[in-house]
PDB file of N, CA and C in Angstrom:
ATOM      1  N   UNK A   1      30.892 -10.416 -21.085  1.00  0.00           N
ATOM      2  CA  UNK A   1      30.598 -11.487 -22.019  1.00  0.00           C
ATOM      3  C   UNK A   1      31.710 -11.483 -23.061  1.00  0.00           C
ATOM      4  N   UNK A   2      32.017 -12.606 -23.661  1.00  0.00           N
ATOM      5  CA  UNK A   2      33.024 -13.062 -24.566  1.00  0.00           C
ATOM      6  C   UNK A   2      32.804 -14.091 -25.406  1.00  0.00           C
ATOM      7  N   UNK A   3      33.147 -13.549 -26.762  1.00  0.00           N
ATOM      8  CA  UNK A   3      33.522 -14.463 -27.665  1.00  0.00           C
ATOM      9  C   UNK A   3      34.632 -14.652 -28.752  1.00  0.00           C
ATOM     10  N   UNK A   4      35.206 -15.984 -28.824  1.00  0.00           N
ATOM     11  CA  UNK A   4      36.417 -16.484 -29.776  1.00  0.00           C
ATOM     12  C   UNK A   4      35.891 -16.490 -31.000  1.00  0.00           C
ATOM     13  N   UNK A   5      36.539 -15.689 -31.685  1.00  0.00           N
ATOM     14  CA  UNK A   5      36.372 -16.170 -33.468  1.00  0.00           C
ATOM     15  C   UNK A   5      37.637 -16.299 -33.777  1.00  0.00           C
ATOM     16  N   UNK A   6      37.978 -17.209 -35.055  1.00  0.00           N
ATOM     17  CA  UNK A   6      38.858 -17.724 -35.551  1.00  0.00           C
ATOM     18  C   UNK A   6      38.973 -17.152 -37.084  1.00  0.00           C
ATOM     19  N   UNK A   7      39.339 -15.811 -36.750  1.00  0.00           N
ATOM     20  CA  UNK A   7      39.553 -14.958 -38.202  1.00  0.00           C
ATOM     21  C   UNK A   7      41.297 -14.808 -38.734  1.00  0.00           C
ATOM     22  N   UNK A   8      41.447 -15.161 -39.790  1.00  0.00           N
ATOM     23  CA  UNK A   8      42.735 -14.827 -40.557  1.00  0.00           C
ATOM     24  C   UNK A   8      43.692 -15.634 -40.120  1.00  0.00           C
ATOM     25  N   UNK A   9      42.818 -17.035 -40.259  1.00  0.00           N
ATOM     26  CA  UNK A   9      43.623 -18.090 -39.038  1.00  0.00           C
ATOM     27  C   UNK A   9      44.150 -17.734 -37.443  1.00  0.00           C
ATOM     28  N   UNK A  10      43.699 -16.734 -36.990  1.00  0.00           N
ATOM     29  CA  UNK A  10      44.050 -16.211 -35.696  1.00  0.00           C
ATOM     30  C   UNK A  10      42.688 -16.225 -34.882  1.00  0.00           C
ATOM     31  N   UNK A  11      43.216 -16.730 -33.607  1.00  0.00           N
ATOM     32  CA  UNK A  11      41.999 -16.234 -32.599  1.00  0.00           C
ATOM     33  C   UNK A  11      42.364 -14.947 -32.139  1.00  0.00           C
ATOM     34  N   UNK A  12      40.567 -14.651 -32.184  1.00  0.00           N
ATOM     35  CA  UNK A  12      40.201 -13.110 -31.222  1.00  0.00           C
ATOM     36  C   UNK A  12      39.326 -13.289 -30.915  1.00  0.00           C
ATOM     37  N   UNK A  13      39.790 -12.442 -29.520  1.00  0.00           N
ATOM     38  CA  UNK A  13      38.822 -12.237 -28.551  1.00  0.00           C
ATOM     39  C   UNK A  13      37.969 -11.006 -28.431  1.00  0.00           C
ATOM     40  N   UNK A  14      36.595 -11.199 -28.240  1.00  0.00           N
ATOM     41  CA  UNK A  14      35.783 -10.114 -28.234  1.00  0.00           C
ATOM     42  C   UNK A  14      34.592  -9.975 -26.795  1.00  0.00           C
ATOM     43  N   UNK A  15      35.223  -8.978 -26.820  1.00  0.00           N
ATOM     44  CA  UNK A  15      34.602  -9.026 -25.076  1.00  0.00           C
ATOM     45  C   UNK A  15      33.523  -7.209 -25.236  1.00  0.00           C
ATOM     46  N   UNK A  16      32.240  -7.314 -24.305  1.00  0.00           N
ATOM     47  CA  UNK A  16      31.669  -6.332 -23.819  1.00  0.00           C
ATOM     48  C   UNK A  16      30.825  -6.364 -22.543  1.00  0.00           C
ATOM     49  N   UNK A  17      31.233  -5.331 -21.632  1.00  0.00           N
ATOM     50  CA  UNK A  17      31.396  -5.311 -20.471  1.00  0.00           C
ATOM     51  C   UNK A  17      29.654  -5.325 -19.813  1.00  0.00           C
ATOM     52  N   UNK A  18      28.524  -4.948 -20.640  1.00  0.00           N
ATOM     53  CA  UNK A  18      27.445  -5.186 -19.989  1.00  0.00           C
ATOM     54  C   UNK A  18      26.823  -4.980 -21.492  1.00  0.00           C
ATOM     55  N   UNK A  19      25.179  -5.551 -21.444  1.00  0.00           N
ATOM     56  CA  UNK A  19      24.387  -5.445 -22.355  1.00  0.00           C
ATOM     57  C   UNK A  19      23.756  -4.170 -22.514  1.00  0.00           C
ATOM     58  N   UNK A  20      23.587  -3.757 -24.048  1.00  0.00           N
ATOM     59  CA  UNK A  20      23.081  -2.208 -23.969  1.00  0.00           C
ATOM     60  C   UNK A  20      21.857  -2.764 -23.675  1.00  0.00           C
ATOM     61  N   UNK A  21      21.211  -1.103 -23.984  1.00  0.00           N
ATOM     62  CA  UNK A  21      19.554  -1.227 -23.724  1.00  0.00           C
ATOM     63  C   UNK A  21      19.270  -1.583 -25.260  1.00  0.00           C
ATOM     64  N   UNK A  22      20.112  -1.645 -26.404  1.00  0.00           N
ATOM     65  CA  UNK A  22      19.426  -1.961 -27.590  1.00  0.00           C
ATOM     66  C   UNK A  22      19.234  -3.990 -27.241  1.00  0.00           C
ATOM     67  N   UNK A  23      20.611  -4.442 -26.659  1.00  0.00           N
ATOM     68  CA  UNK A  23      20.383  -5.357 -26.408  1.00  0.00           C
ATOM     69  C   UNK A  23      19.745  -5.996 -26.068  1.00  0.00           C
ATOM     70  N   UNK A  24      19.299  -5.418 -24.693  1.00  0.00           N
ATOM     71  CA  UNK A  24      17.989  -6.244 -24.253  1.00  0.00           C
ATOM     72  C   UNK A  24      16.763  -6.437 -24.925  1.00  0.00           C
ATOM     73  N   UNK A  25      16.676  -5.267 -25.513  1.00  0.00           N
ATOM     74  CA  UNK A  25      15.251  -4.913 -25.752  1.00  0.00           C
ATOM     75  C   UNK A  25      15.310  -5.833 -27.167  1.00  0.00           C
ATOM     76  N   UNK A  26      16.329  -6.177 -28.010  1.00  0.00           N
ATOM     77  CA  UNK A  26      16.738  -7.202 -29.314  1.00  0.00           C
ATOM     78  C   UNK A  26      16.181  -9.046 -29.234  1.00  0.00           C
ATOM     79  N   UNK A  27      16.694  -8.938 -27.088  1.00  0.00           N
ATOM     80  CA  UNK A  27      16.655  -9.668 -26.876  1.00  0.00           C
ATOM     81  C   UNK A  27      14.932 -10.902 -26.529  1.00  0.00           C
ATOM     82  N   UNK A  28      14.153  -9.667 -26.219  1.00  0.00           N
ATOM     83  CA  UNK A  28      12.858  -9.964 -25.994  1.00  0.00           C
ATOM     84  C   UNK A  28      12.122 -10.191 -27.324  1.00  0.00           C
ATOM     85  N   UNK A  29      12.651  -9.343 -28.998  1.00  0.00           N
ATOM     86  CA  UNK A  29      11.955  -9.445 -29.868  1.00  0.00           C
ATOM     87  C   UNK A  29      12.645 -11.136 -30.497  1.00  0.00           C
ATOM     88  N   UNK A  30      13.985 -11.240 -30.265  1.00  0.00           N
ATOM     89  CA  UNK A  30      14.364 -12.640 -30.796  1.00  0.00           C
ATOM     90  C   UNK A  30      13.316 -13.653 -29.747  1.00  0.00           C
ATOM     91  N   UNK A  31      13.573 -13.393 -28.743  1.00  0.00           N
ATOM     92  CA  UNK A  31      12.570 -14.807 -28.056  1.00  0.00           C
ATOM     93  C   UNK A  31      11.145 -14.497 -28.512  1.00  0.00           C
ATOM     94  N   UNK A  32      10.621 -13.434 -28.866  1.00  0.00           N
ATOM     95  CA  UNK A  32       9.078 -13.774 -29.188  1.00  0.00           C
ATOM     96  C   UNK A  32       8.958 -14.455 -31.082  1.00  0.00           C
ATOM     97  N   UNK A  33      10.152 -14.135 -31.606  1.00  0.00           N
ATOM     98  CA  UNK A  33       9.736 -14.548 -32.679  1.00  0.00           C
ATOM     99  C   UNK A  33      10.408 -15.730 -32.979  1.00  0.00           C
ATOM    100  N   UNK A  34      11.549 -16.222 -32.181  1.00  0.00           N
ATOM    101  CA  UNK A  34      11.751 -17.467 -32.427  1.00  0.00           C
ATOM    102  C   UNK A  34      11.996 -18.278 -31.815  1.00  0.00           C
ATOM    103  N   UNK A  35      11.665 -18.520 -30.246  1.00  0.00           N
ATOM    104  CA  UNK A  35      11.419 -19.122 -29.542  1.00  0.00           C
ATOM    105  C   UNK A  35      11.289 -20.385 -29.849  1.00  0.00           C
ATOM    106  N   UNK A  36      11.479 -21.204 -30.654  1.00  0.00           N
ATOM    107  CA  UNK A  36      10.765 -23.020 -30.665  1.00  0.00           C
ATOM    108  C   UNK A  36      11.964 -22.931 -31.041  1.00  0.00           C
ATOM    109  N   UNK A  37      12.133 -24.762 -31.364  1.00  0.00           N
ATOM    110  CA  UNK A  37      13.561 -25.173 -31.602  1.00  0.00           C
ATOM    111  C   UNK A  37      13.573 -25.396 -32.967  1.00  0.00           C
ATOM    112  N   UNK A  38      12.302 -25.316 -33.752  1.00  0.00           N
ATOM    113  CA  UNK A  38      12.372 -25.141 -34.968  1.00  0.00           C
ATOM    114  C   UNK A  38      13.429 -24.031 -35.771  1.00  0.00           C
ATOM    115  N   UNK A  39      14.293 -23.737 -35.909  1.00  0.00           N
ATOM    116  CA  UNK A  39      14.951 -22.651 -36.913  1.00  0.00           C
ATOM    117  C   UNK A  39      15.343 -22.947 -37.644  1.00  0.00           C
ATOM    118  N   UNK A  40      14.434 -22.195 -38.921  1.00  0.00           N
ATOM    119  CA  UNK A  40      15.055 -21.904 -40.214  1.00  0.00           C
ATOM    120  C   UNK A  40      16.230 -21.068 -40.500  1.00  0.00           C
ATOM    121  N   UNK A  41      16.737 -21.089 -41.623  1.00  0.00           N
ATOM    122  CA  UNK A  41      17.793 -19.982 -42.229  1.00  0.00           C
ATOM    123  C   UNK A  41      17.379 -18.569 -41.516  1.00  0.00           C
ATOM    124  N   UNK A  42      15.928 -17.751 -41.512  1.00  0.00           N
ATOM    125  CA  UNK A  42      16.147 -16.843 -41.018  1.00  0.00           C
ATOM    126  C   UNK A  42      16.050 -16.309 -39.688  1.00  0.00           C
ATOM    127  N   UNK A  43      15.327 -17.532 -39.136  1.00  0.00           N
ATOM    128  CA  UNK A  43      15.744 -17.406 -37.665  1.00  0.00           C
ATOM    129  C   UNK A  43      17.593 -17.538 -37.420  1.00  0.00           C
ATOM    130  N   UNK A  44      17.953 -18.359 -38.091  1.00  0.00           N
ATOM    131  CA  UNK A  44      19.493 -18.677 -37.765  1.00  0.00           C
ATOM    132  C   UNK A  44      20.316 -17.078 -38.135  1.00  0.00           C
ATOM    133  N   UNK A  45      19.993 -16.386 -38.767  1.00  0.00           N
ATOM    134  CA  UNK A  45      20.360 -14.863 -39.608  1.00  0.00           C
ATOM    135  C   UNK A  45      20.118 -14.531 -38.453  1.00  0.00           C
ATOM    136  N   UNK A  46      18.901 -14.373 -37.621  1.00  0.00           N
ATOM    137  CA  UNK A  46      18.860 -13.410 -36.573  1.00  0.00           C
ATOM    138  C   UNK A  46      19.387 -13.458 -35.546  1.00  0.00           C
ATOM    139  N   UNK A  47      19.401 -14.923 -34.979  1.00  0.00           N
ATOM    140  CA  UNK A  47      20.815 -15.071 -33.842  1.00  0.00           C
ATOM    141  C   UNK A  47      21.706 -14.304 -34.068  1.00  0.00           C
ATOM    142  N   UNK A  48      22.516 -14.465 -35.502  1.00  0.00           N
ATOM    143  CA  UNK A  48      23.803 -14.085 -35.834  1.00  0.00           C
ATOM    144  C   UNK A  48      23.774 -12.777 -35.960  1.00  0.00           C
ATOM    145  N   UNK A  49      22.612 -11.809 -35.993  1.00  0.00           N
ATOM    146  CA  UNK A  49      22.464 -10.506 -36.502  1.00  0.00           C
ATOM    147  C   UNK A  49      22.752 -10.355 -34.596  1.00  0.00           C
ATOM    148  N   UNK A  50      21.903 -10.716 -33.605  1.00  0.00           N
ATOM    149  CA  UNK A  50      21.757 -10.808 -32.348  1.00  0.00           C
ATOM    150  C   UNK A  50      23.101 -10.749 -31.785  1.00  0.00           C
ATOM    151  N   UNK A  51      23.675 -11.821 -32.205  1.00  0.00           N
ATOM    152  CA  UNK A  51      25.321 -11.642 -31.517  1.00  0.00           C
ATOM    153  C   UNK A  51      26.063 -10.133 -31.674  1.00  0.00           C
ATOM    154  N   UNK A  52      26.080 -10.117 -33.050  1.00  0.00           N
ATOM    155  CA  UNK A  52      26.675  -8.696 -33.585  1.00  0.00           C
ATOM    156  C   UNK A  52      26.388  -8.027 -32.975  1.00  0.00           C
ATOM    157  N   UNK A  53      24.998  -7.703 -32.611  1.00  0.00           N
ATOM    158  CA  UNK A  53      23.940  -6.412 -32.043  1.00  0.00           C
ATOM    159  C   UNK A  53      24.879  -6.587 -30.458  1.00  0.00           C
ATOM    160  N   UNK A  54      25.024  -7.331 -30.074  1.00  0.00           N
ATOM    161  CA  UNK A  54      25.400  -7.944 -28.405  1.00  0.00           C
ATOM    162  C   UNK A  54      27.266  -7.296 -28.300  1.00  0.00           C
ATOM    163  N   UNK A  55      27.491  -7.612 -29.446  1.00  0.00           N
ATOM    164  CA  UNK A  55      28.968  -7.626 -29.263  1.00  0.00           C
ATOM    165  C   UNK A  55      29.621  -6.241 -30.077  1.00  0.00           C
ATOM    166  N   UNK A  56      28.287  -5.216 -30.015  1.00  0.00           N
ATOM    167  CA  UNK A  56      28.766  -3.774 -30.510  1.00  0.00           C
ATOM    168  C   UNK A  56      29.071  -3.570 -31.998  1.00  0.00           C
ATOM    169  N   UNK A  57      29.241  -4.708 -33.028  1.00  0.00           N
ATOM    170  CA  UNK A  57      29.409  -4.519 -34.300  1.00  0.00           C
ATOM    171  C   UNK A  57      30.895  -4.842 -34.504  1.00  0.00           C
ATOM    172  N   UNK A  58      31.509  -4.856 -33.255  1.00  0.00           N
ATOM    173  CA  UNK A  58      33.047  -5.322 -33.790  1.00  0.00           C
ATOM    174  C   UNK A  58      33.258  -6.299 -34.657  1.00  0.00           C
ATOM    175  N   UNK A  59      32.623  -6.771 -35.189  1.00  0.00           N
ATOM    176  CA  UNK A  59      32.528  -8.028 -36.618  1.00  0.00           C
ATOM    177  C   UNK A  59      31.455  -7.874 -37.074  1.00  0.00           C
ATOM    178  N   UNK A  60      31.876  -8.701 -38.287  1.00  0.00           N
ATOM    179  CA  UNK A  60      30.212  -8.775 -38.651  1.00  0.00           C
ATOM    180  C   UNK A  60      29.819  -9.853 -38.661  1.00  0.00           C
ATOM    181  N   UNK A  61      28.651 -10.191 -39.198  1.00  0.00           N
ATOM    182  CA  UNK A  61      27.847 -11.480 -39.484  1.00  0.00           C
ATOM    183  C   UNK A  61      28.436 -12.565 -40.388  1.00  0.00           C
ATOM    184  N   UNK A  62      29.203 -12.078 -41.556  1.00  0.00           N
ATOM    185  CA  UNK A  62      30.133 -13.369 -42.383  1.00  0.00           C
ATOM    186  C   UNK A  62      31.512 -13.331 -41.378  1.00  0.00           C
ATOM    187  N   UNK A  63      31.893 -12.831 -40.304  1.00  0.00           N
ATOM    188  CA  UNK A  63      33.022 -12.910 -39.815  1.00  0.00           C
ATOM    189  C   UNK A  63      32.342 -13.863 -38.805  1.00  0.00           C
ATOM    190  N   UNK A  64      31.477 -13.895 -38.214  1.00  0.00           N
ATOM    191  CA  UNK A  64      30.551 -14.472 -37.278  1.00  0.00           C
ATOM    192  C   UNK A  64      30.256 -15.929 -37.478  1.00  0.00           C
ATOM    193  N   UNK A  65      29.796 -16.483 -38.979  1.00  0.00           N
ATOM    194  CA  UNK A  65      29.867 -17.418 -39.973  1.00  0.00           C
ATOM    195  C   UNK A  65      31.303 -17.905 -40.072  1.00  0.00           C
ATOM    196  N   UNK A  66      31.899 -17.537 -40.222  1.00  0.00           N
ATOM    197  CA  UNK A  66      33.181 -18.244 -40.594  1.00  0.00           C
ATOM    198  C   UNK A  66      34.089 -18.463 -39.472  1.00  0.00           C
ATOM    199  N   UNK A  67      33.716 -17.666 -38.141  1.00  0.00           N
ATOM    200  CA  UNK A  67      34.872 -17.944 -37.556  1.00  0.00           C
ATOM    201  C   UNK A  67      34.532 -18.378 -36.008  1.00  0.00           C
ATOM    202  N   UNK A  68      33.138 -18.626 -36.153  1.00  0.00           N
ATOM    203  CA  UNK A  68      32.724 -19.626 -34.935  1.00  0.00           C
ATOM    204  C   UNK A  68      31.659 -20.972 -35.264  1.00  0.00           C
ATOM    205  N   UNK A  69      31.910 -21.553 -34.377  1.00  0.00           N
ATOM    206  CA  UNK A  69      31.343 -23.315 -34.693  1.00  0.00           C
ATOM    207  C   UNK A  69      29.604 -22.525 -35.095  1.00  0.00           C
ATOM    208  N   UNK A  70      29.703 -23.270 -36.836  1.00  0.00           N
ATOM    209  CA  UNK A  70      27.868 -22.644 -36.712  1.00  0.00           C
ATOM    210  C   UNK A  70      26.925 -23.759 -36.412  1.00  0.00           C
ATOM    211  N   UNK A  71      27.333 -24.585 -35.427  1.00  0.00           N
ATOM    212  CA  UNK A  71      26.435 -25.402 -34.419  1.00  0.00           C
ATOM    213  C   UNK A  71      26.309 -24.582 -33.062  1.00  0.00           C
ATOM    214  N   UNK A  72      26.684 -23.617 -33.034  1.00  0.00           N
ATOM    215  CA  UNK A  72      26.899 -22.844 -31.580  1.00  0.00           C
ATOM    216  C   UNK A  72      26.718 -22.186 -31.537  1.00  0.00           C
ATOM    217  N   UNK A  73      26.352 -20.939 -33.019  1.00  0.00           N
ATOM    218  CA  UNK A  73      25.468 -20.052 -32.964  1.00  0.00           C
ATOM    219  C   UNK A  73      24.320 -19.969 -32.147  1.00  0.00           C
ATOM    220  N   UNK A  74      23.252 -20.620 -32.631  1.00  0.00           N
ATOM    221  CA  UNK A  74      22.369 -20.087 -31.721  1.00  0.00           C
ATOM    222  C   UNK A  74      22.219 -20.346 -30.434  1.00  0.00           C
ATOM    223  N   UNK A  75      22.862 -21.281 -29.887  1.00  0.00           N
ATOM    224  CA  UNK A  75      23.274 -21.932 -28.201  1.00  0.00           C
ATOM    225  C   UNK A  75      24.149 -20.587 -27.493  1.00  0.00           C
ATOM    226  N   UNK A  76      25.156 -19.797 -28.550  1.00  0.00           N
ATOM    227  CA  UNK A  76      26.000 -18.591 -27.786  1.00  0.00           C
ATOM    228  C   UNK A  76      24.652 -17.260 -27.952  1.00  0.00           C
ATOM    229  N   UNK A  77      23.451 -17.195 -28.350  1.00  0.00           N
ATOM    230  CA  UNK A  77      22.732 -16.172 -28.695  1.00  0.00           C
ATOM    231  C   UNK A  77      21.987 -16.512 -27.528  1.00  0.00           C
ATOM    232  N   UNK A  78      21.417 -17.841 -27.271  1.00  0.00           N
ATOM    233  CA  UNK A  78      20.639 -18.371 -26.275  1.00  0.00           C
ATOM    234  C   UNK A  78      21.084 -17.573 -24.696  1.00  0.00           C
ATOM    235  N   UNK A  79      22.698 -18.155 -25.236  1.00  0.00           N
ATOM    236  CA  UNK A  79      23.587 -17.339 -23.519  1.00  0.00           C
ATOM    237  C   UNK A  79      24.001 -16.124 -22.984  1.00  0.00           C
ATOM    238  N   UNK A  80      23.847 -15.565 -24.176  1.00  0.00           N
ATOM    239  CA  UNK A  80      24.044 -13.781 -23.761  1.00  0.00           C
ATOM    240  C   UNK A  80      22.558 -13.311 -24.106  1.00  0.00           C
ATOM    241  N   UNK A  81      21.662 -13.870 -24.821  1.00  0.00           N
ATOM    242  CA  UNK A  81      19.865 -13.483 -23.924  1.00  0.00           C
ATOM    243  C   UNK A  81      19.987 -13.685 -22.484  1.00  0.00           C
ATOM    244  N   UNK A  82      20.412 -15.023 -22.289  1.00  0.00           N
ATOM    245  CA  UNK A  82      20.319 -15.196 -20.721  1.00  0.00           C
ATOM    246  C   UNK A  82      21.578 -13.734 -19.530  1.00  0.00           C
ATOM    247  N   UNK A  83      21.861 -13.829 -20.082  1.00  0.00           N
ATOM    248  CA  UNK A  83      22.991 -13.064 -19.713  1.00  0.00           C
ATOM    249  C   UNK A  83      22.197 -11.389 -19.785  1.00  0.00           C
ATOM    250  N   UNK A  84      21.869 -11.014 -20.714  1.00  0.00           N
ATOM    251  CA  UNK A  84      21.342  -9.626 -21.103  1.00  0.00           C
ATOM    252  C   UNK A  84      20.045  -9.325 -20.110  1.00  0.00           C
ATOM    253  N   UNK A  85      19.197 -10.887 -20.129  1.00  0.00           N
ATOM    254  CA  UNK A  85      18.418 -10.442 -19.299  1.00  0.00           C
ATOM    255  C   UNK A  85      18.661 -10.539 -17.563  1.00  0.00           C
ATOM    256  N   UNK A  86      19.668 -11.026 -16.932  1.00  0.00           N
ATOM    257  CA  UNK A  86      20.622 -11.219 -16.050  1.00  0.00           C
ATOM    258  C   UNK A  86      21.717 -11.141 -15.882  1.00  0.00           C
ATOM    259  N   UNK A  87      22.258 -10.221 -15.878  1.00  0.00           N
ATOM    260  CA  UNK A  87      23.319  -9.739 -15.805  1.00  0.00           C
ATOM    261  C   UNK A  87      24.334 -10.555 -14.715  1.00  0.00           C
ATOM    262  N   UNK A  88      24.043 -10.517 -13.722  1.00  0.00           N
ATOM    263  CA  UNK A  88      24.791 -10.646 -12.026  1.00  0.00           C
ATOM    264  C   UNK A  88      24.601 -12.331 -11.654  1.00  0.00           C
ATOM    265  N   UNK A  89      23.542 -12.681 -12.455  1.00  0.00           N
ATOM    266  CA  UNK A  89      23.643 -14.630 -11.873  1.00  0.00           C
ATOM    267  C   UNK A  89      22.467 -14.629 -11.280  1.00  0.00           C
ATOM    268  N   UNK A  90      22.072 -13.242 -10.598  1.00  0.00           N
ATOM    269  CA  UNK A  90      20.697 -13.587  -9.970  1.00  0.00           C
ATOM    270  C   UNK A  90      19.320 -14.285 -10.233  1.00  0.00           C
ATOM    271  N   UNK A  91      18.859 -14.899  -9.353  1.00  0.00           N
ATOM    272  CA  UNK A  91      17.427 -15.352  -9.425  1.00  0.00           C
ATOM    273  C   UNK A  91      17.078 -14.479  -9.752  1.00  0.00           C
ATOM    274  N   UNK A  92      15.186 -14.780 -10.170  1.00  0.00           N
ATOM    275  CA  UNK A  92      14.451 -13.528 -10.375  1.00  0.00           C
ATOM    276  C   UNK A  92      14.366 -12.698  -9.500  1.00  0.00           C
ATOM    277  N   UNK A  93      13.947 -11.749  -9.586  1.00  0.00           N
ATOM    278  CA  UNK A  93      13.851 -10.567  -8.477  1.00  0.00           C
ATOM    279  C   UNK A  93      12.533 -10.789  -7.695  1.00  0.00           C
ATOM    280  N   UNK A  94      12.579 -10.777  -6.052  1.00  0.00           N
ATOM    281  CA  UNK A  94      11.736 -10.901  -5.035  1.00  0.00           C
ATOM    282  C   UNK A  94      10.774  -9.788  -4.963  1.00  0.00           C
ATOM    283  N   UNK A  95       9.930  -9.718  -5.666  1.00  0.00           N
ATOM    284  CA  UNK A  95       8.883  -8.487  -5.570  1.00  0.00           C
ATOM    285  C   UNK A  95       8.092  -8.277  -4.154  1.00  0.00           C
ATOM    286  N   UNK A  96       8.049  -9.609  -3.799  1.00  0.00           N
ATOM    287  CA  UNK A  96       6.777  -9.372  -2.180  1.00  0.00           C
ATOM    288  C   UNK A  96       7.488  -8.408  -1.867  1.00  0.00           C
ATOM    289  N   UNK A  97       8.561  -8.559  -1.867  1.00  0.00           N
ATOM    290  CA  UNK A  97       9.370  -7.877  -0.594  1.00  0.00           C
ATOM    291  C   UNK A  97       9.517  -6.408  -1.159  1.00  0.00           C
ATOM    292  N   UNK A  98       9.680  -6.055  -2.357  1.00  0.00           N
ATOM    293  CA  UNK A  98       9.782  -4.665  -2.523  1.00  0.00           C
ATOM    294  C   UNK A  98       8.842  -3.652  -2.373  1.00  0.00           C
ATOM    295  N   UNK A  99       9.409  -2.717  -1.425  1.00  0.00           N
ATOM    296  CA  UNK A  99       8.381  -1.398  -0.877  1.00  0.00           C
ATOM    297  C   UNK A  99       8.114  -0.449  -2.299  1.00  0.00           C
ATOM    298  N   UNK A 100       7.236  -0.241  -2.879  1.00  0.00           N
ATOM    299  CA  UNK A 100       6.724   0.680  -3.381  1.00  0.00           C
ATOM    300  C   UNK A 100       6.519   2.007  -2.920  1.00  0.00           C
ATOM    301  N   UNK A 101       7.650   3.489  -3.449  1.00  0.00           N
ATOM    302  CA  UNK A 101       7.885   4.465  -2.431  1.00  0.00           C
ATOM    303  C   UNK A 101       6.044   5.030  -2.918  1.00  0.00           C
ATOM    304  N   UNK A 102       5.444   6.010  -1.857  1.00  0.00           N
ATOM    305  CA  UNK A 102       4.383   6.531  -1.324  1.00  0.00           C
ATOM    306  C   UNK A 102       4.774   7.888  -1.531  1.00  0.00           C
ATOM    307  N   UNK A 103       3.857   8.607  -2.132  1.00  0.00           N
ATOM    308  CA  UNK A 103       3.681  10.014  -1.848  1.00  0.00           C
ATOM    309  C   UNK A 103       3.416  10.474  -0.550  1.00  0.00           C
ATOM    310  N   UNK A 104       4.163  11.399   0.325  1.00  0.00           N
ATOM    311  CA  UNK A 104       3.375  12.038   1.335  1.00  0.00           C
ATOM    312  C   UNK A 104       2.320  13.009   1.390  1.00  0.00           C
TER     313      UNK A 104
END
């Protein structure tokens, strides 16, 4: 996953190679608490806290603010949830089909 910010009049690029487990697990408490398309200021804080959390802390949150479109905040938080909770592109996972191993 990757994102452009536009800090010190320069673009950078910020890239991390898979979602932690803090991530995901960030990721299930942002969709239960702000899930509607309603967002306020502090839902909008938590996207942006969300990205950070996603992208290891290599910036912060006023670097986050200033140096990406903040119409796209929460649409780029939306895509690395999707991403965190899918990693590979896959559909959901086919459960019929998975064998449950058995004690002998």
């Amino acid at each position: 996953m990757e994102i452009k910010l536009l800090l010190d009049g320069e673009e950078k690029t910020f890239t991390v190679p898979f979602a932690t487990g803090f991530t995901v697990r960030k990721t299930f408490e942002i969709a239960r608490e702000y899930g509607g398309s309603n967002i306020q200021e502090e839902g909008y804080d938590a996207h942006a806290d969300y990205i950070v959390l996603a992208f290891n802390n290599q910036f912060t949150r006023d670097e986050l603010y200033a140096g990406y479109p903040g119409g796209d905040i929460v649409r780029k938080a939306d895509e690395i949830m999707a991403w965190a909770l899918n990693p590979k592109g896959k559909e959901g996972t086919d459960t019929k089909n998975t064998k449950t191993p058995t004690k002998s």
